[in-house]
Protein backbone atom coordinates (compact mmCIF):
# COMPACT_ATOMS: atom_id res chain seq x y z
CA UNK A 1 -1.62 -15.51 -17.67
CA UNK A 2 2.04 -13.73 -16.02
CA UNK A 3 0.44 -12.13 -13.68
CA UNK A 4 -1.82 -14.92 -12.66
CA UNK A 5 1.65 -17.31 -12.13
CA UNK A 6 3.22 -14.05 -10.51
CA UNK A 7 0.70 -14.34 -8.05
CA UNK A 8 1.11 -18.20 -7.58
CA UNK A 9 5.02 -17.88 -7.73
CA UNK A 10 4.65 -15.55 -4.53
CA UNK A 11 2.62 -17.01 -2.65
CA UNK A 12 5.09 -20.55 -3.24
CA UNK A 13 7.92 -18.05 -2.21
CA UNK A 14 5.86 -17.62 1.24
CA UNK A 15 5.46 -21.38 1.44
CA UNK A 16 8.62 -22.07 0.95
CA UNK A 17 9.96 -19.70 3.77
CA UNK A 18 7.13 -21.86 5.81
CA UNK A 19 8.64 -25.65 5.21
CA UNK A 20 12.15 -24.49 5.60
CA UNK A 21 11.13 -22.85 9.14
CA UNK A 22 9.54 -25.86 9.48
CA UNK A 23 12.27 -28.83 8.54
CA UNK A 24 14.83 -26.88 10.56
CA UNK A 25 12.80 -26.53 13.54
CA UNK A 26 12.16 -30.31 13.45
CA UNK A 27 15.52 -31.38 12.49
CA UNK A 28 16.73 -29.42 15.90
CA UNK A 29 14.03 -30.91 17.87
CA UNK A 30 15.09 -34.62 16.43
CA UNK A 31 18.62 -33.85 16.54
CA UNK A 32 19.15 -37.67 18.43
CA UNK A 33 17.63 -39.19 15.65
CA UNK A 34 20.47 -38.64 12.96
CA UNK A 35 23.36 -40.73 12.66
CA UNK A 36 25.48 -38.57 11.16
CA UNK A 37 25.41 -34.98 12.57
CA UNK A 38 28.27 -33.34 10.48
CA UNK A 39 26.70 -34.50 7.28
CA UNK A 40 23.25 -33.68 8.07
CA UNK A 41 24.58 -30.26 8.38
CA UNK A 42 25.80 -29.83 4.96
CA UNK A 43 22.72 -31.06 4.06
CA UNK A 44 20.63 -28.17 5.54
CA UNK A 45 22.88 -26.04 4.39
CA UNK A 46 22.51 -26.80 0.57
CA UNK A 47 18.62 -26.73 0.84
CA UNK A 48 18.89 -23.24 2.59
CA UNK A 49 20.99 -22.31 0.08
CA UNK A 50 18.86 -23.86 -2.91
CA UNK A 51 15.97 -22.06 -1.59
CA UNK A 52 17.34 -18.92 -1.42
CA UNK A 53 18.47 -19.17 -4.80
CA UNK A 54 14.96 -20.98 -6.36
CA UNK A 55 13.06 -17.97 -3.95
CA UNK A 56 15.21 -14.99 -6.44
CA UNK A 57 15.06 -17.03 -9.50
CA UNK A 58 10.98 -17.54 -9.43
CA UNK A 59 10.17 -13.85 -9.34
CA UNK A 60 11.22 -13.05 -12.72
CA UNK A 61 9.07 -14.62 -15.27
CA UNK A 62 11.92 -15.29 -17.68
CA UNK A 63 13.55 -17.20 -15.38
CA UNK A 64 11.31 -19.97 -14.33
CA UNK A 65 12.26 -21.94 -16.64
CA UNK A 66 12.16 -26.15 -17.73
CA UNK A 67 15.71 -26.73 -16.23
CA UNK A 68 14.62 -24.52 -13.20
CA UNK A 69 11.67 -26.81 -12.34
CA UNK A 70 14.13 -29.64 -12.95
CA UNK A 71 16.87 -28.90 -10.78
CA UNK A 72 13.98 -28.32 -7.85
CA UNK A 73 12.77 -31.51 -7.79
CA UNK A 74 16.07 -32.95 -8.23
CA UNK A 75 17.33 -31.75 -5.27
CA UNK A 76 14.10 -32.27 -3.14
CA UNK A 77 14.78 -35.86 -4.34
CA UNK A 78 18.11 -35.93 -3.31
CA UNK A 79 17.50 -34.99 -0.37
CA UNK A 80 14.70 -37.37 0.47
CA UNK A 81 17.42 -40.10 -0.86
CA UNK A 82 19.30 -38.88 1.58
CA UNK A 83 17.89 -40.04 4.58
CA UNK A 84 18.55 -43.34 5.06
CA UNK A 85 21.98 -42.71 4.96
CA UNK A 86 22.15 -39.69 7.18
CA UNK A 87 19.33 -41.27 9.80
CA UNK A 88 19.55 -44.99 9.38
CA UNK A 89 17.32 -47.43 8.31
CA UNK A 90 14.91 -47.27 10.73
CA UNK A 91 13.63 -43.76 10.26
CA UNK A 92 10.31 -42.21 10.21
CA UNK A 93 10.12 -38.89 8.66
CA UNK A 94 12.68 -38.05 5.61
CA UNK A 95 14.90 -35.66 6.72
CA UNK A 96 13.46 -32.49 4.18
CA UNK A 97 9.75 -33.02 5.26
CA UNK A 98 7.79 -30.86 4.15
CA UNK A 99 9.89 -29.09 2.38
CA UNK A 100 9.61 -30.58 -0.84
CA UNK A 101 6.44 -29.34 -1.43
CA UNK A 102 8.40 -26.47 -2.90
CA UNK A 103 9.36 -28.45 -5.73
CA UNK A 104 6.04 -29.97 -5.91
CA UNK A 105 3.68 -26.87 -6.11
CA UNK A 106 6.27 -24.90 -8.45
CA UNK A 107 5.43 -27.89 -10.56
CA UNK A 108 1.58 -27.75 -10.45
CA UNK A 109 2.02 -24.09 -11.02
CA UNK A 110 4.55 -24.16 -14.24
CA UNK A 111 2.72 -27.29 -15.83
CA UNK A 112 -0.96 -27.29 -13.97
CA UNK A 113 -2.18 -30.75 -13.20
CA UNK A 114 0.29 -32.38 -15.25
CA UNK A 115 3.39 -31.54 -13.91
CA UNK A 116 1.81 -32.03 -10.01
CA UNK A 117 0.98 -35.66 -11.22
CA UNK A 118 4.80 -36.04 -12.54
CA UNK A 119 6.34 -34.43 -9.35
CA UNK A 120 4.20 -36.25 -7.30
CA UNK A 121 5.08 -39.14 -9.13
CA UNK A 122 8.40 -38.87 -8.97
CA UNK A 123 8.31 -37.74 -4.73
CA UNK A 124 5.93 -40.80 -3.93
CA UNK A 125 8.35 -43.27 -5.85
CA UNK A 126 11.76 -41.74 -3.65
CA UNK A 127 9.65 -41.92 -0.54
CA UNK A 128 8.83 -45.78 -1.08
CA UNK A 129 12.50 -46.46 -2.53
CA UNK A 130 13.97 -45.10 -0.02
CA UNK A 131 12.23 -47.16 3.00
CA UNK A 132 12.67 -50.93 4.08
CA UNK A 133 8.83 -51.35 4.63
CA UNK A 134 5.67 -49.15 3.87
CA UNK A 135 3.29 -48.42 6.92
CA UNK A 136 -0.21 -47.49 6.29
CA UNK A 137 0.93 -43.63 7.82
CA UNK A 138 3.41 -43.82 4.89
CA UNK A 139 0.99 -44.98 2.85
CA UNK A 140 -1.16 -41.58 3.75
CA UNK A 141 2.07 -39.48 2.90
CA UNK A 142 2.67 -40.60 -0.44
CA UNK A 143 -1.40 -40.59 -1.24
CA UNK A 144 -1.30 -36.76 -0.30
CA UNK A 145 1.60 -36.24 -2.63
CA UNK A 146 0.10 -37.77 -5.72
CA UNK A 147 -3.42 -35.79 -5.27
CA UNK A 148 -2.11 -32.46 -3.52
CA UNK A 149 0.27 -32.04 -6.58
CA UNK A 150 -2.46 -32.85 -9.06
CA UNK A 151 -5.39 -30.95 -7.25
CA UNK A 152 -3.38 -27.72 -7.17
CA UNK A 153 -2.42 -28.03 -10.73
CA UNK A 154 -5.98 -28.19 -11.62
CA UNK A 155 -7.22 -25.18 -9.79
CA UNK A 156 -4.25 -22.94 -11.02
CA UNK A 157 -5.00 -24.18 -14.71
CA UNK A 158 -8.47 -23.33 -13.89
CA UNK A 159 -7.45 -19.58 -12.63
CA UNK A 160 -5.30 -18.98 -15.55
CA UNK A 161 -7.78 -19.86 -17.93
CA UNK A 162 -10.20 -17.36 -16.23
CA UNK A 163 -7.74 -15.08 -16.32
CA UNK A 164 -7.42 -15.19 -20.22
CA UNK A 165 -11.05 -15.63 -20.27
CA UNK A 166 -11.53 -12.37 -18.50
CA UNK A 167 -8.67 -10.67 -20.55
CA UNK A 168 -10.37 -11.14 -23.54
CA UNK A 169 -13.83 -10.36 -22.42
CA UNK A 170 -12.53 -7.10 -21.31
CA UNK A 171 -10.75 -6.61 -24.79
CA UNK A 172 -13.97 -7.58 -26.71
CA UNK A 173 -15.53 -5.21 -24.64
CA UNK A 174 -13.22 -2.54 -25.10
CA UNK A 175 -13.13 -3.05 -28.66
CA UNK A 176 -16.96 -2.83 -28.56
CA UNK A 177 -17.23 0.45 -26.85
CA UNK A 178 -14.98 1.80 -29.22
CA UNK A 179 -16.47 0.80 -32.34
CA UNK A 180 -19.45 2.54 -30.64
CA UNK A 181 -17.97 5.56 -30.02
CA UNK A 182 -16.79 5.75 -34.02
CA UNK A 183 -19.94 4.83 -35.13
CA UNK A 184 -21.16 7.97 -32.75
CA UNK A 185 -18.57 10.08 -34.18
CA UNK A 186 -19.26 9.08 -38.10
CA UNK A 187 -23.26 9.55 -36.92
CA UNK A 188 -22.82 13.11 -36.07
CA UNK A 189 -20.87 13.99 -38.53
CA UNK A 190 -20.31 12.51 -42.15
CA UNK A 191 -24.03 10.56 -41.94
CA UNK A 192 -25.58 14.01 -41.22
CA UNK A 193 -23.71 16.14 -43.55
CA UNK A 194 -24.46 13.15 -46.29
CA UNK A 195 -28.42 12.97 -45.14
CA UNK A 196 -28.41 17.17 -45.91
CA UNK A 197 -27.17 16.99 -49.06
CA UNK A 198 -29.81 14.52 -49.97
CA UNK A 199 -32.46 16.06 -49.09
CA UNK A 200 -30.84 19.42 -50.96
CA UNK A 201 -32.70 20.86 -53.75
CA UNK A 202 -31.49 23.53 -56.05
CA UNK A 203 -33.19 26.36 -53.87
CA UNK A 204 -30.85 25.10 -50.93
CA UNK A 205 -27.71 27.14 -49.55
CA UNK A 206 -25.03 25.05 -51.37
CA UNK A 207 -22.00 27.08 -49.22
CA UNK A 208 -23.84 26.55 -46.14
CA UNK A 209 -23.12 22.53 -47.15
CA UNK A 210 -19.86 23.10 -48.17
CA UNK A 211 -18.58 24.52 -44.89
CA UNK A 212 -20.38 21.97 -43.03
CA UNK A 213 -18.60 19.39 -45.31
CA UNK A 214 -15.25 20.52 -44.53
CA UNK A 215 -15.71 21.41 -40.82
CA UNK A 216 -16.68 17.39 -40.60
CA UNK A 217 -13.71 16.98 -42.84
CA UNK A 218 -11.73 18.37 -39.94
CA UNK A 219 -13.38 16.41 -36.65
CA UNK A 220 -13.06 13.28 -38.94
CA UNK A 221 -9.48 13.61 -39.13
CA UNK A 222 -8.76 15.34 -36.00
CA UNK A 223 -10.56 11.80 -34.93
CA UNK A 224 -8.53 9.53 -36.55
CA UNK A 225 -5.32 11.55 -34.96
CA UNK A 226 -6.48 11.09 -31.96
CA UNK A 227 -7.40 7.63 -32.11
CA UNK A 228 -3.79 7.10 -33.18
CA UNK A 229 -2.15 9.27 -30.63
CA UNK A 230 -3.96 9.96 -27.41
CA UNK A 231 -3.17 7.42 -24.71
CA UNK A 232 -6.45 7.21 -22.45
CA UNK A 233 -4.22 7.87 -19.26
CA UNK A 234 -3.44 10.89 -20.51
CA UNK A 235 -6.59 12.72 -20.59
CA UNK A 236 -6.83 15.33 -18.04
CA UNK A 237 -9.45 13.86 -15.22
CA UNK A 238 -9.60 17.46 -13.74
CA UNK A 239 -12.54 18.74 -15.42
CA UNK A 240 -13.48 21.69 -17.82
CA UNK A 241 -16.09 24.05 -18.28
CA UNK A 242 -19.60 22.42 -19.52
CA UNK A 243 -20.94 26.19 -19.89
CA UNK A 244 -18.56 27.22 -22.27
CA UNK A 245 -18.23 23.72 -24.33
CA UNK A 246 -21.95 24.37 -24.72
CA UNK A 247 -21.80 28.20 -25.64
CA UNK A 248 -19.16 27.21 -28.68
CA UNK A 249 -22.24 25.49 -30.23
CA UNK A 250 -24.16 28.91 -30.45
CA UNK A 251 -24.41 30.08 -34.26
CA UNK A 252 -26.71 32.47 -36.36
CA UNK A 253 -29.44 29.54 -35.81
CA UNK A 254 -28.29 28.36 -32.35
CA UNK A 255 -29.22 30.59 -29.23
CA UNK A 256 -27.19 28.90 -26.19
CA UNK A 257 -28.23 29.99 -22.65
CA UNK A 258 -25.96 29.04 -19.58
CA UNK A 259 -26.07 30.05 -16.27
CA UNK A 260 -23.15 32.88 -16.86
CA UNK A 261 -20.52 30.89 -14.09
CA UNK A 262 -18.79 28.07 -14.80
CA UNK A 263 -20.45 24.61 -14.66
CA UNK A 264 -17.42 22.37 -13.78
CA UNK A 265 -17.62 18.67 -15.14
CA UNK A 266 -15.15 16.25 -16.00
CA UNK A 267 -13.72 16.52 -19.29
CA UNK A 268 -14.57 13.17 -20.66
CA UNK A 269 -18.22 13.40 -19.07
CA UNK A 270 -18.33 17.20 -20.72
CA UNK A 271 -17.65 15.71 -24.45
CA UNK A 272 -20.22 13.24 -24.23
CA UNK A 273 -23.08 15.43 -23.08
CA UNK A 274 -21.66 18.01 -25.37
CA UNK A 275 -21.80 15.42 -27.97
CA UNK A 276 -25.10 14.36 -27.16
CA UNK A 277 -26.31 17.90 -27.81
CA UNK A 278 -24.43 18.38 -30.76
CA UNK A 279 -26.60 15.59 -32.57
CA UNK A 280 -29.99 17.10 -31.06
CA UNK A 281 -29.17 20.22 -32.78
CA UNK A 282 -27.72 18.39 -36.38
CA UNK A 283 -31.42 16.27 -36.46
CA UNK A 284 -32.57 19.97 -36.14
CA UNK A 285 -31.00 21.17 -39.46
CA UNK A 286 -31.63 17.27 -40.92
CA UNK A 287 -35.26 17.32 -40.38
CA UNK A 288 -36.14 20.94 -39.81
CA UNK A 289 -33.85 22.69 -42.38
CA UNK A 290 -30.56 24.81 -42.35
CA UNK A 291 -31.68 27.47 -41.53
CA UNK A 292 -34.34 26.71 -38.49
CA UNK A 293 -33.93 27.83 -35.30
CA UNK A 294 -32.74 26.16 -32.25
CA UNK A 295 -32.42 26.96 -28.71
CA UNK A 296 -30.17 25.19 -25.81
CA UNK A 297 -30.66 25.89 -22.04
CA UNK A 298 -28.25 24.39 -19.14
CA UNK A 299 -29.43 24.94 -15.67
CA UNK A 300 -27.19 23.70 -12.98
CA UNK A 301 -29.61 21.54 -10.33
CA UNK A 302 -26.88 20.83 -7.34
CA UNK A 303 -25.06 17.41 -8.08
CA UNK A 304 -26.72 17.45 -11.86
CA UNK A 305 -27.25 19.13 -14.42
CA UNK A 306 -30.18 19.49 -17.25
CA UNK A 307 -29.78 20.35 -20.79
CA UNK A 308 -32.54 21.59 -23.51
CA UNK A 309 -32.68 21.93 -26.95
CA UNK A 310 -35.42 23.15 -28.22
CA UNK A 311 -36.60 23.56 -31.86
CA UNK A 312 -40.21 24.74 -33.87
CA UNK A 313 -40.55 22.08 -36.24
CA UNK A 314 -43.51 20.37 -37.14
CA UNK A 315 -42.67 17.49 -34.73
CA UNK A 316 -42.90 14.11 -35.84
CA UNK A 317 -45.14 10.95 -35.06
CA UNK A 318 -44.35 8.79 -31.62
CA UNK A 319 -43.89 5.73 -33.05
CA UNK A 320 -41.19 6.88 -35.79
CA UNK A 321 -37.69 6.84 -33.40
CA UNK A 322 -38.97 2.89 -32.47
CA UNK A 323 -38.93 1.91 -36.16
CA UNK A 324 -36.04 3.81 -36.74
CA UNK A 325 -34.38 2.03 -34.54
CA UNK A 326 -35.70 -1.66 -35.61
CA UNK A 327 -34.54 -0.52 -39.19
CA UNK A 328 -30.71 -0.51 -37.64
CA UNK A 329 -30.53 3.32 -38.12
CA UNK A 330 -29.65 4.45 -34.59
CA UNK A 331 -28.79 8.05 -34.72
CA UNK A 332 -31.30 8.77 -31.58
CA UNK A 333 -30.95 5.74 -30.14
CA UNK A 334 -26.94 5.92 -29.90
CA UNK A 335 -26.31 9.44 -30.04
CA UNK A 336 -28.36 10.91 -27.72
CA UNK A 337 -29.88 8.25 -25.90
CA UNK A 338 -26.42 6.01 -25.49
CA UNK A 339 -24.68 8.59 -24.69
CA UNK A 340 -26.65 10.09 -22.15
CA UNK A 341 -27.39 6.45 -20.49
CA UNK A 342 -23.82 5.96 -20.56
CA UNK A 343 -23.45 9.14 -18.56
CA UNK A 344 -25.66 7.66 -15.86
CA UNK A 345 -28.58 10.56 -16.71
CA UNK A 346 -31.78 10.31 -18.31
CA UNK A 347 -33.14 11.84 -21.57
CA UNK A 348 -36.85 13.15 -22.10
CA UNK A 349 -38.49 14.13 -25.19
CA UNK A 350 -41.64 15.85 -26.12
CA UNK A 351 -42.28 16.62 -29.80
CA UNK A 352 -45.58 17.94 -31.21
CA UNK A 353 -46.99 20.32 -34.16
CA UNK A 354 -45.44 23.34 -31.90
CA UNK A 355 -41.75 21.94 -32.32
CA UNK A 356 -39.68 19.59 -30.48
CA UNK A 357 -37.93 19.55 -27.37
CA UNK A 358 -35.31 17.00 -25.74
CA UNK A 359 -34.09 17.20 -22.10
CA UNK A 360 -30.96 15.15 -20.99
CA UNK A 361 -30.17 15.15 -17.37
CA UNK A 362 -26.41 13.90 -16.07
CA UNK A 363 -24.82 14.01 -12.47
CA UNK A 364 -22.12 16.18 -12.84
CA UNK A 365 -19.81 13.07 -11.50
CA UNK A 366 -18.90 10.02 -12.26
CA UNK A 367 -17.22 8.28 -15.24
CA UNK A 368 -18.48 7.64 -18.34
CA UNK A 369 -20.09 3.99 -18.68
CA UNK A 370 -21.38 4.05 -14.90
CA UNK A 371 -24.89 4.50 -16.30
CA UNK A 372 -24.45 1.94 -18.85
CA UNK A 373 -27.23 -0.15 -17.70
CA UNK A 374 -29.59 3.03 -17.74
CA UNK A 375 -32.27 3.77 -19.95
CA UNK A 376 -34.15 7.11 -21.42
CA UNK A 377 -37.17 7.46 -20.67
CA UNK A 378 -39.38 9.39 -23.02
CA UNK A 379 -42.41 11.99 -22.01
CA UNK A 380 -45.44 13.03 -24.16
């Protein structure tokens, strides 16, 4: 809503410099017409003044204030009441002119289609006060005043409220992506470490549980820290090594092949696909068991890159990851899939009695969310 009258504000200030160009420039070319030449100086001078002094005020938000927008309009009207006595009866144009269309806009802009209708109001009823007889051109003036001032109002109503409207579609979205990015986190990490031990029986490797307890112990928090701490601007947009983010995986069960040179990606893109990989290989030791094996390739294919992980499970049936998913339990759906979409790359999966293997491709640029609207596709 500031910013959207910051905008407004400045583009009055260039109007203003416009009309005040303009009413001196006309008051020199009708110089004959005043009756009082001294006078009519002072007068210019106080408007010049008054607009330089309305021109520094309305930049600074906390200064636009009620008795700002009063004292405009007060001394446009002033000066329109001046006219008779500083041109006579008999004139035609007011000696400000245009010029008060300052005071008018500022007006539409501080209190939208209200305050255009009041300060048009208020400029129409000087105008006819101050004349012995109203002509139909007059007529034409004061009709512009009362539905310029209320037509302006209206649209820059209508722009601020799309500005808050936008705002806080941008905030809900923000919010959502988040919460999406937790529920990622809490996927990979507590629900999978709480899905092993349920499907632990006493023949099971109870410290192989325990360390993966506390190691999610640690991401959880190190999460929450980072949540608190970590402004977004911050991040490092340079890039790190997807290679070696993808070797740290390798364990006793987890063979990790890379090209052997660094695969340079950007270090927000890198954690995702990372990420992604990380839950291929924890539905590995879910459904397979602790202790299966897993493989992951990356081969570097020019602007992209492909990733494999690889198990020798028993597979499961096609249909199972769609009525996981209608079910609300989206660990493939969000973790691997999201992400990957997200990433602007594609995810392919083939799963049989031999094993099963996924393959996520990602461009090796970009930002994450550019693929948002993207989709896996899936390969049997």
């Amino acid at each position: 809503m500031v910013q959207v009258a910051d905008r407004l504000f400045a583009a009055l200030a260039v109007l203003r410099v416009v009309v005040t160009l303009n009413m001196l420039g006309l008051t020199l070319w009708r110089w004959q017409n005043f009756d009082r030449p001294a006078a009519t100086l002072v007068v210019l001078a106080g408007l010049l003044v008054w607009t330089v002094v309305v021109l520094a005020a309305s930049r600074v938000p906390a200064r636009r204030t009620t008795w700002l927008m009063l004292a405009d309009l007060a001394v446009a009207v002033g000066a329109m009441a001046s006219t008779p006595w500083l041109k006579g009866e008999e004139f035609r144009a007011t000696v400000p002119g245009f010029w008060v269309m300052g005071a008018l806009l500022a007006w539409a802009v501080h209190w939208r289609w209200r305050g255009g209708l009041v300060a048009g109001t208020v400029l129409a009823v000087t105008d006819v006060a101050i004349r012995s007889e109203l002509t139909q051109t007059n007529y034409g003036h004061i009709f512009l005043l009362l539905l310029g001032g209320t037509v302006v109002g209206y649209m820059c109503q209508s722009l601020q409220e799309m500005a808050a409207e936008r705002a806080r579609a941008e905030r809900e979205a923000a919010a959502a992506a988040e919460r999406t990015r937790l529920a990622r986190a809490v996927h990979d990490g507590v629900l999978q470490v709480l899905g092993l031990v349920q499907r632990a029986g006493p023949e099971d490797r109870w410290d192989e549980l325990g360390r993966l307890a506390a190691e999610q112990e640690t991401r959880l928090r190190s999460l929450i820290h980072a949540q608190d701490t970590v402004d977004e601007h911050d991040r490092d947009p340079g890039g790190s090594d997807l290679s070696a983010a993808l070797e740290a995986l390798a364990s006793r069960t987890v063979t990790v092949s890379t090209p052997g040179v660094r695969v340079p990606m950007a270090a927000d893109r890198a954690a995702e696909l990372v990420a992604a990989v990380r839950a291929c290989l924890d539905n590995v030791r879910l459904h397979v068991g602790l202790d299966a094996p897993a493989w992951v390739l990356l081969e570097e294919l020019g602007d992209r890159v492909a990733v494999s992980v690889r198990d020798e499970g028993p597979g499961f049936a096609e249909e199972r990851l769609a009525q996981a998913e209608r079910e609300g339990r989206l660990g493939v759906a969000s973790s691997i899939r999201g992400r990957v979409a997200e990433l602007g790359g594609t995810c392919s999966l083939v799963t049989g009695p031999g094993g099963t293997e996924w393959e996520l491709e990602v461009p090796l640029s970009g930002s994450a969310g550019d693929g948002a609207a993207a989709r896996g596709t899936e390969a049997r």
